[in-house]
C-alpha atoms as a PDB file:
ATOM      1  CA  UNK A   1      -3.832  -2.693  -1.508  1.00  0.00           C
ATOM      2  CA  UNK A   2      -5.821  -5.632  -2.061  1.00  0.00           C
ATOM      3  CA  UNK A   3      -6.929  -5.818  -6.061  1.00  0.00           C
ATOM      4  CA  UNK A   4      -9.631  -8.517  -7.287  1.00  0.00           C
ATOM      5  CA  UNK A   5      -9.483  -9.564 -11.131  1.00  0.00           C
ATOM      6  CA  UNK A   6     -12.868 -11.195 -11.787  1.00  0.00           C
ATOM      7  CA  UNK A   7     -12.955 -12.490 -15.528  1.00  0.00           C
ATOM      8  CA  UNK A   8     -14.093 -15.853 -17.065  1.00  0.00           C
ATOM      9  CA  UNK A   9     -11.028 -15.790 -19.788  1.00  0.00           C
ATOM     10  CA  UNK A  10      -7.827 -16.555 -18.143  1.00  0.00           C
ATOM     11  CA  UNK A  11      -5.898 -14.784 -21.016  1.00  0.00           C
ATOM     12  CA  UNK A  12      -7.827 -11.229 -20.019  1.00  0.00           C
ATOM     13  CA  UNK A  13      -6.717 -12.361 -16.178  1.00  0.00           C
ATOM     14  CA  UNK A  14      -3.412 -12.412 -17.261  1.00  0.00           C
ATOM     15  CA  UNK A  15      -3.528  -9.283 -19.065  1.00  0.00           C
ATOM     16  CA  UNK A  16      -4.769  -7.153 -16.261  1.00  0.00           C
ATOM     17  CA  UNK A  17      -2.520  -8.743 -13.607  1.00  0.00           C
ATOM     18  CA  UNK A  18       0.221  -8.056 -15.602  1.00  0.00           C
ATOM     19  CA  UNK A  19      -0.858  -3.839 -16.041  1.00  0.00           C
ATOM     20  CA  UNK A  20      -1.513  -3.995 -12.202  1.00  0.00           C
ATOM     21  CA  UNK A  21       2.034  -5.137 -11.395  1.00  0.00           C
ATOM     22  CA  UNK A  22       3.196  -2.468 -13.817  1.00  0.00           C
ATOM     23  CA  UNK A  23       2.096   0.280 -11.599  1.00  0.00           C
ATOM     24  CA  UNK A  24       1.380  -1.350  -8.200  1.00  0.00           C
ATOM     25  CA  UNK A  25       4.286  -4.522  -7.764  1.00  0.00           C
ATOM     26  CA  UNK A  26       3.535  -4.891  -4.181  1.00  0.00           C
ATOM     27  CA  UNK A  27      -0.238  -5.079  -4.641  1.00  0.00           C
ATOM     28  CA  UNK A  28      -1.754  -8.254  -2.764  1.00  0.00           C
ATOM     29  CA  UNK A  29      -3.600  -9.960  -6.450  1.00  0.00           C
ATOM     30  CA  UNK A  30      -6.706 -12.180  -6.078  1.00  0.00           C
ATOM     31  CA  UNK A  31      -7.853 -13.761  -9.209  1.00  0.00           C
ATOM     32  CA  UNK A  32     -11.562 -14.802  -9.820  1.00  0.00           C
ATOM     33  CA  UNK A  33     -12.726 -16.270 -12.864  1.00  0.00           C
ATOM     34  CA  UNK A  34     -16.713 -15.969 -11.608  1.00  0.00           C
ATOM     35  CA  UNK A  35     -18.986 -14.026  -9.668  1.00  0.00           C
ATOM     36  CA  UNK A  36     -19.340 -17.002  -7.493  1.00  0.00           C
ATOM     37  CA  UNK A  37     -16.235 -16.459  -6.536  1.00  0.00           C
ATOM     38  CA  UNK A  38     -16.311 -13.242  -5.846  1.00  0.00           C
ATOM     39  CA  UNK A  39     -19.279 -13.441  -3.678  1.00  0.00           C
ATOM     40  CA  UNK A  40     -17.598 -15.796  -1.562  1.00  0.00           C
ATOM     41  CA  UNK A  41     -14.483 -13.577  -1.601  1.00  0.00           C
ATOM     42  CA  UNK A  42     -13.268 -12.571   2.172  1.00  0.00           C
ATOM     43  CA  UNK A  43     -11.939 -10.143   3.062  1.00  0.00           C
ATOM     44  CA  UNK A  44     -13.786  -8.102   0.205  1.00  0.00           C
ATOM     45  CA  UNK A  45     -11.239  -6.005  -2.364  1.00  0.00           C
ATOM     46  CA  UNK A  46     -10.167  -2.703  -1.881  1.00  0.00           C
ATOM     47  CA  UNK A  47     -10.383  -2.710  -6.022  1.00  0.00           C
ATOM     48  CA  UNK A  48     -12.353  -4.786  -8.003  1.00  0.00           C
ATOM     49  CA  UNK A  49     -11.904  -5.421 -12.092  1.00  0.00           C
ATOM     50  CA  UNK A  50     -14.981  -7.182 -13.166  1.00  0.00           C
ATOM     51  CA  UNK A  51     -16.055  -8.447 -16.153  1.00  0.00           C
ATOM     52  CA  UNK A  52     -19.594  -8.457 -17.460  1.00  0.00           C
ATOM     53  CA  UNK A  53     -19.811 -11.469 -20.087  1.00  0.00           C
ATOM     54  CA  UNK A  54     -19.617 -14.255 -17.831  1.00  0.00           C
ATOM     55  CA  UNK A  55     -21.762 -17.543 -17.768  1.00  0.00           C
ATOM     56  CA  UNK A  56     -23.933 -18.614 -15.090  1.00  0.00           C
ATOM     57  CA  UNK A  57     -24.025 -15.062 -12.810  1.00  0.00           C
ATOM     58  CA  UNK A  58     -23.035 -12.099 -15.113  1.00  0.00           C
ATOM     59  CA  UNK A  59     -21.083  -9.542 -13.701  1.00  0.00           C
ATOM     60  CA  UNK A  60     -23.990  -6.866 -13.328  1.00  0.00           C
ATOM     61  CA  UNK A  61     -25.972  -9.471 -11.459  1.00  0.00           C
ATOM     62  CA  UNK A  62     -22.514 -10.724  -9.245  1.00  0.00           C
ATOM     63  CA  UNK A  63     -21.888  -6.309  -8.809  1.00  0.00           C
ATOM     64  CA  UNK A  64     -25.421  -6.062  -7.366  1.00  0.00           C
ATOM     65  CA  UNK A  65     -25.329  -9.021  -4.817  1.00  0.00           C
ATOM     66  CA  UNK A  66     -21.453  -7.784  -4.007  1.00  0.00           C
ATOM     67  CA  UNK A  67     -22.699  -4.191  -3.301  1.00  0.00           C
ATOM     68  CA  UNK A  68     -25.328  -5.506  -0.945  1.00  0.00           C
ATOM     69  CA  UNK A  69     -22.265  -6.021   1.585  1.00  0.00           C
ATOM     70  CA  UNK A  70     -19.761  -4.281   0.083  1.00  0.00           C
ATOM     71  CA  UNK A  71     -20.388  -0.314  -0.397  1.00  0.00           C
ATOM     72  CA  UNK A  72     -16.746   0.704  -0.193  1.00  0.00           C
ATOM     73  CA  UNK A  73     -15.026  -1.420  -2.817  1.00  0.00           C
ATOM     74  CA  UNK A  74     -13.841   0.667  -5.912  1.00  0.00           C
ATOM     75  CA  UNK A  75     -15.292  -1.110  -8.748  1.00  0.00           C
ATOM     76  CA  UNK A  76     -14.578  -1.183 -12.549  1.00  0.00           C
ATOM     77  CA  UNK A  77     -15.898  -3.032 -15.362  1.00  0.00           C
ATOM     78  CA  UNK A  78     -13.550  -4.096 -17.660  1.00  0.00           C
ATOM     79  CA  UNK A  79     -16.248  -5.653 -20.755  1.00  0.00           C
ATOM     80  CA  UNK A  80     -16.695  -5.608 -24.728  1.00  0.00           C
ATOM     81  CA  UNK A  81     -20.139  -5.401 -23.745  1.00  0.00           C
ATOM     82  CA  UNK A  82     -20.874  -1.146 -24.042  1.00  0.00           C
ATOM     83  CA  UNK A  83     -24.485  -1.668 -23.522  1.00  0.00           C
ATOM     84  CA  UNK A  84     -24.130  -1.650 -19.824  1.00  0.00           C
ATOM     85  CA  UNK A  85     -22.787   1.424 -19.219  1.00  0.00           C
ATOM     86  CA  UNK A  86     -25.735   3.662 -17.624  1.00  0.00           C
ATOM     87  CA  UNK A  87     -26.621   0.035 -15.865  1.00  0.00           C
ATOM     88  CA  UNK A  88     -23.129   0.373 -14.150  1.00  0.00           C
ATOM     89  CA  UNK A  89     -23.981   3.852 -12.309  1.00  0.00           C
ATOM     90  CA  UNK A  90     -27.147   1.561 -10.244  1.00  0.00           C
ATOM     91  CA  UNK A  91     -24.131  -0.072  -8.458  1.00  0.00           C
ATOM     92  CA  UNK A  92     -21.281   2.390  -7.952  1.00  0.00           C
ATOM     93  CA  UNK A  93     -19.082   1.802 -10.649  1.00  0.00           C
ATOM     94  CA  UNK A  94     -15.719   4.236 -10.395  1.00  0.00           C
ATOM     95  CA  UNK A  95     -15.123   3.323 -14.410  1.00  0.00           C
ATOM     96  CA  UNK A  96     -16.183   1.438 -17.434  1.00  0.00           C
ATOM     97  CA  UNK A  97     -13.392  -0.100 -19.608  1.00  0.00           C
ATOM     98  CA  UNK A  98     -14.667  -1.270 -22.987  1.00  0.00           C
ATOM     99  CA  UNK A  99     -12.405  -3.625 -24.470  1.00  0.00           C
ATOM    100  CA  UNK A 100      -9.839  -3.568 -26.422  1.00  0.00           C
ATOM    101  CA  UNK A 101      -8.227  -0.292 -24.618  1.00  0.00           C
ATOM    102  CA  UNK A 102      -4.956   0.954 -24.599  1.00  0.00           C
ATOM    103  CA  UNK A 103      -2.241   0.630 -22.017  1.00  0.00           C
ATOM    104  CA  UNK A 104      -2.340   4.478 -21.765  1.00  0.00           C
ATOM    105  CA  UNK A 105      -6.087   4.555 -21.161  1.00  0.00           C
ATOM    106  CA  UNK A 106      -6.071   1.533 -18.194  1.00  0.00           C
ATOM    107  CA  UNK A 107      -2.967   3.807 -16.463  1.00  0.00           C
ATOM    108  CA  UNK A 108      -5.351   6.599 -16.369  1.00  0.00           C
ATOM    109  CA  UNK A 109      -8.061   4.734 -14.663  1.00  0.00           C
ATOM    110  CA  UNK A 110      -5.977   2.680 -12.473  1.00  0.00           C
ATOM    111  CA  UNK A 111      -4.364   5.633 -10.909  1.00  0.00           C
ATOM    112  CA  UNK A 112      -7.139   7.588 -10.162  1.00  0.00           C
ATOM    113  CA  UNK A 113      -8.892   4.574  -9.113  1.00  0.00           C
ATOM    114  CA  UNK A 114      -5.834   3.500  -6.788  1.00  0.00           C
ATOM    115  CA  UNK A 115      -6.063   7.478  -5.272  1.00  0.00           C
ATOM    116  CA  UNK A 116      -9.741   6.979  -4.712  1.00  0.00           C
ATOM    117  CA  UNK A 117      -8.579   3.583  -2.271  1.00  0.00           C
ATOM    118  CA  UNK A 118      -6.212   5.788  -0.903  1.00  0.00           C
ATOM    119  CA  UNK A 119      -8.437   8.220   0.237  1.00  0.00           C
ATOM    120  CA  UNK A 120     -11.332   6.343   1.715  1.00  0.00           C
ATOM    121  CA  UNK A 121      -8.393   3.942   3.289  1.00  0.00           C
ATOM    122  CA  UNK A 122      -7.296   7.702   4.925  1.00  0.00           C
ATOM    123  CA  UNK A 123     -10.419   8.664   6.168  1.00  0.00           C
ATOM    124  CA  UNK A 124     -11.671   5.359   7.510  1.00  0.00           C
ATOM    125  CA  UNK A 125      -8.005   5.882   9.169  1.00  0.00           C
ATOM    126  CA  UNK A 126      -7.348   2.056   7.515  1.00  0.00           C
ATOM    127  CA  UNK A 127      -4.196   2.782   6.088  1.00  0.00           C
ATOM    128  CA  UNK A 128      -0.955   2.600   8.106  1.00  0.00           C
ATOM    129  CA  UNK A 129       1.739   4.965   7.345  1.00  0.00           C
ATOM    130  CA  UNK A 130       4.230   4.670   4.976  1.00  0.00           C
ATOM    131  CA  UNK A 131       6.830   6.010   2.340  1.00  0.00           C
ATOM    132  CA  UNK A 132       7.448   4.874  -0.952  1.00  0.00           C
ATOM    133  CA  UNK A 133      11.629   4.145  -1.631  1.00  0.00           C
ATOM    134  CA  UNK A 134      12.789   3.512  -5.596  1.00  0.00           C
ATOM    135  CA  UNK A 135      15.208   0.807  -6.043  1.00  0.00           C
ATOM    136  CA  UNK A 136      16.527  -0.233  -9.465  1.00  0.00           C
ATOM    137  CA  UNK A 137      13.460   2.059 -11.070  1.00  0.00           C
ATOM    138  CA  UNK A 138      11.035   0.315  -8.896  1.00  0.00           C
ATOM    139  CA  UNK A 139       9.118   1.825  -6.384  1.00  0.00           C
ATOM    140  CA  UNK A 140       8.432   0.087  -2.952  1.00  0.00           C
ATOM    141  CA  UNK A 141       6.312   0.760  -0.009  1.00  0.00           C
ATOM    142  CA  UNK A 142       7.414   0.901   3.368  1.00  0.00           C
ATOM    143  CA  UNK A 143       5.395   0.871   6.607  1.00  0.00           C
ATOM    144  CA  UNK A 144       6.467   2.880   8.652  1.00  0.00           C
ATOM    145  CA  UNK A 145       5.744   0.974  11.762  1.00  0.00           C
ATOM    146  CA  UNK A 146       7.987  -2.233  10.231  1.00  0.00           C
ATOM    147  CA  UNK A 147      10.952   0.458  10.171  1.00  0.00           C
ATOM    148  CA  UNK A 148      13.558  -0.554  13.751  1.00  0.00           C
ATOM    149  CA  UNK A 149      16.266   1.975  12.247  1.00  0.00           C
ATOM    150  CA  UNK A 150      17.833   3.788   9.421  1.00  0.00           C
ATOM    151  CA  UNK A 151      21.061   4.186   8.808  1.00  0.00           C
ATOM    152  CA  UNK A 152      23.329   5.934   6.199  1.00  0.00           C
ATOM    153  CA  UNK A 153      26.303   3.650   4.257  1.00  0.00           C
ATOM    154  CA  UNK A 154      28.342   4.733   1.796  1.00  0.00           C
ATOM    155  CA  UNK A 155      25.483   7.086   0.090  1.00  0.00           C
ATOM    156  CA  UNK A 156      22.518   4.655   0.365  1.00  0.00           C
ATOM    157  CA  UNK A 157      19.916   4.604   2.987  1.00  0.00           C
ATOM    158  CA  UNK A 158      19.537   0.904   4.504  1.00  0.00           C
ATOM    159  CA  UNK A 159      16.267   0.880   6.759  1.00  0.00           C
ATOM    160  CA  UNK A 160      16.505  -2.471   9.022  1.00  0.00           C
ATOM    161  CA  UNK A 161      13.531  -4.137   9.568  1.00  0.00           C
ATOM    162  CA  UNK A 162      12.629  -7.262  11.112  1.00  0.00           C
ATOM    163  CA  UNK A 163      12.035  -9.525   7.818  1.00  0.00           C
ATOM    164  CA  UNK A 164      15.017  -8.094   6.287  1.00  0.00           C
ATOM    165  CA  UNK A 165      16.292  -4.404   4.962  1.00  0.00           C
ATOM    166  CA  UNK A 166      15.584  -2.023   2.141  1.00  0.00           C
ATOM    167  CA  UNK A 167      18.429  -0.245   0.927  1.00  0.00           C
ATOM    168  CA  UNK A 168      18.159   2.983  -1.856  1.00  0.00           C
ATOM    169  CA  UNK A 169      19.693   6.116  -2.213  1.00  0.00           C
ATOM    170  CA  UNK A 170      18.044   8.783  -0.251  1.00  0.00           C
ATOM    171  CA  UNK A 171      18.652  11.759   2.085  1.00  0.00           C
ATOM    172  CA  UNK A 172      18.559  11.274   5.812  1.00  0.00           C
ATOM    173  CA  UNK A 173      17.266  14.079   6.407  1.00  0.00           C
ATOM    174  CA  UNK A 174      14.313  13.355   3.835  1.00  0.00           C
ATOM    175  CA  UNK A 175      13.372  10.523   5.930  1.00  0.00           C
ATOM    176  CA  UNK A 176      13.546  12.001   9.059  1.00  0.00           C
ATOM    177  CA  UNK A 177      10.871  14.439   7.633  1.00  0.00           C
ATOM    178  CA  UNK A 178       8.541  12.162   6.473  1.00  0.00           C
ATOM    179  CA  UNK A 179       9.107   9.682   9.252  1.00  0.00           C
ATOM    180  CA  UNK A 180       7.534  11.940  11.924  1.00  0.00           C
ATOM    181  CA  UNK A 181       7.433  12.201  15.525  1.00  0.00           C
ATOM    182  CA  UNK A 182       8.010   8.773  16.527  1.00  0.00           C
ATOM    183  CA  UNK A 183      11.408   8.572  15.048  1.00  0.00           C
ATOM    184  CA  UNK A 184      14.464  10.352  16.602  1.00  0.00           C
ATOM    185  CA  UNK A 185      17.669  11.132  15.323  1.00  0.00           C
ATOM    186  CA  UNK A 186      20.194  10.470  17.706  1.00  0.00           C
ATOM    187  CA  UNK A 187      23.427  10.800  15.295  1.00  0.00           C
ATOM    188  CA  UNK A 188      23.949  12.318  11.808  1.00  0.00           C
ATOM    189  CA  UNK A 189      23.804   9.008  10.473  1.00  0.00           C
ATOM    190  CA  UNK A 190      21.127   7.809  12.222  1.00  0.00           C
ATOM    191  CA  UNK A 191      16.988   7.662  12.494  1.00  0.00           C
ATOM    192  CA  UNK A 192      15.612   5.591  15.174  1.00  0.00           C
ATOM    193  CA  UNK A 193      12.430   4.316  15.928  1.00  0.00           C
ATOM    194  CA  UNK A 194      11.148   4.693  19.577  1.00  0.00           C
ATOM    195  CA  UNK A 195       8.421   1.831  18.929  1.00  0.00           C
ATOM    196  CA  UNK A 196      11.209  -0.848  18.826  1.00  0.00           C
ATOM    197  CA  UNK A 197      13.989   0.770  21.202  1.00  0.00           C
ATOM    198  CA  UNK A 198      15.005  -1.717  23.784  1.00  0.00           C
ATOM    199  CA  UNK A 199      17.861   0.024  25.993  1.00  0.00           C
ATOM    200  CA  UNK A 200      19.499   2.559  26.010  1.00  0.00           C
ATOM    201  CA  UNK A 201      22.417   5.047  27.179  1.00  0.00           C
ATOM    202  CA  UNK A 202      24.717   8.133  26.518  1.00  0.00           C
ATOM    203  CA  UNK A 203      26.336   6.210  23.818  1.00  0.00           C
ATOM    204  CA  UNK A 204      24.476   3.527  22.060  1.00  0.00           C
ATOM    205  CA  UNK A 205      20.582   2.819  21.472  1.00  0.00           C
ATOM    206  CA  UNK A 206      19.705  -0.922  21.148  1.00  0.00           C
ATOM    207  CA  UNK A 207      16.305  -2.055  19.295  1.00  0.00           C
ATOM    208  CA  UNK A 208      15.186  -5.153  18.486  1.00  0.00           C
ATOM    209  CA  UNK A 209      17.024  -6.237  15.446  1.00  0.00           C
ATOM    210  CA  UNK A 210      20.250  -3.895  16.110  1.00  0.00           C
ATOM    211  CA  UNK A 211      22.205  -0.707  17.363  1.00  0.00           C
ATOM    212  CA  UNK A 212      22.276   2.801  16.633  1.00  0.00           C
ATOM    213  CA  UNK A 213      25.122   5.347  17.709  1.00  0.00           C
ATOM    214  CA  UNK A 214      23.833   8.102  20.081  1.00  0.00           C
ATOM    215  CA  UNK A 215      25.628  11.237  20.035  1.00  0.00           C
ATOM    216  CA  UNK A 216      26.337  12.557  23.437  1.00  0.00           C
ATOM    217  CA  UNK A 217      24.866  16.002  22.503  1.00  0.00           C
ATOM    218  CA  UNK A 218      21.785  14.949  21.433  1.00  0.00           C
ATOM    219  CA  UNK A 219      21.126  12.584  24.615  1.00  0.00           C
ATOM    220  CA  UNK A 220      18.922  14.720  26.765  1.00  0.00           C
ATOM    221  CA  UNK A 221      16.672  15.354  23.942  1.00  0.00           C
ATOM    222  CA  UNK A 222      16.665  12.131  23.323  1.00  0.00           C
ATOM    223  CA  UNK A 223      15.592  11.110  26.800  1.00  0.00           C
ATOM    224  CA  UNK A 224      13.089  13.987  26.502  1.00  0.00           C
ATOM    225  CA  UNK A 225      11.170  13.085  23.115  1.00  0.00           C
ATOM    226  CA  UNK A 226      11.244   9.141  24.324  1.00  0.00           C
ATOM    227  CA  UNK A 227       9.421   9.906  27.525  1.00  0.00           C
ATOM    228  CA  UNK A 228       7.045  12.226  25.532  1.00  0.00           C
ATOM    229  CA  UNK A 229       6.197   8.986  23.595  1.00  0.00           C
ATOM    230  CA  UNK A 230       5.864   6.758  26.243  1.00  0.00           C
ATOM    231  CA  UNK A 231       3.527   8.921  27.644  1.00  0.00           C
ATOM    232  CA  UNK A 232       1.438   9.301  24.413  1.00  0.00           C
ATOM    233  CA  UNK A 233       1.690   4.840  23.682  1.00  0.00           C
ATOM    234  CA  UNK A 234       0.806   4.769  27.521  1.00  0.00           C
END
């Protein structure tokens, strides 16, 4: 997800980045410190924290000009100015943060704010798949596409992936349920991608970055389900 922090201060900047990371690590952080900026921002936001007190180009005049081009952003004011509230509703404000507020309060917004992206990045089918693996109390997402092959090790999951692999502790058979159709599992402690299988035979399944153990048993359905998805990628 793509967040934009416009704000003149660079202490308030901070400050949000800082709650953002608490709840999204992984989320791609632009900061702005004026609407000029954000006009000229490209590729627009999928989630925009703007400020209203800003010299030059307020941030009701910069929201007005942004929503000429930009109707899908989720936009929220994060101000000391409350006087702007029922102005906010002209240009599709999702929330109006009055400063000072509490950690508990931005949580609330951000979340449902983050599920509104979610959504619209769902419908507009924008949003690749993907699962979400907690490591060391931190949750990470994980495209879905990016996974080769998953195997099991000593009680932890390791998913291998072409810039390097995620390890966590997980059930196999978890994954293999959320992976979906284009995944195959070939051997109990295995979960294979067809996107990125290279060769193959009654034993062994090469993909690009390794190889998976095939389980004589479960060959022919192998074959089967890899044709079927040949067929379907064309």
């Amino acid at each position: 997800m793509r967040i934009a922090i416009c704000d003149d201060e660079i202490k308030m900047r901070e400050i949000l980045e800082e709650k953002v990371r608490l709840h999204c690590p992984n989320a791609d952080i632009v900061l702005l410190q004026s609407g000029g900026e954000l006009l000229s921002m490209n590729p627009p936001p999928d989630l925009l924290f703007l400020d209203i007190g800003m010299p030059k180009m307020n941030g009701m005049e910069a929201a007005r000009a942004f929503r000429e081009k930009n109707k899908s952003t989720v936009l929220i004011f994060v101000t000391a100015l409350a006087e702007y509230v029922f102005q906010a509703f002209d240009v599709g404000a999702f929330h109006y943060l009055v400063k000072p507020f509490t950690s508990e309060k931005f949580a609330e917004v951000f979340c449902a704010a983050a599920e509104q992206c979610r959504k619209a990045a769902a419908m507009q089918g924008g949003e690749e798949r993907h699962i979400w693996v907690k490591r060391k109390g931190i949750r990470t997402k994980v495209f879905l596409d990016d996974i080769q092959y998953a195997e099991v090790y000593n009680r932890k999951i390791i998913l291998h992936k072409a810039d390097g692999d995620v390890e966590y502790y997980g059930k196999m058979s978890e994954l293999e349920k959320a992976a979906g159709e284009d995944f195959f599992r070939p051997h109990r402690a295995y979960l294979v991608n067809f996107r990125h299988v290279v060769r193959y035979d009654a034993a062994t399944i090469s993909l690009e970055c390794g190889t998976a153990l095939m389980a004589k048993p479960k060959f022919p359905e192998f074959v089967k389900r890899y044709m079927k998805y040949n067929q379907k990628e064309g």
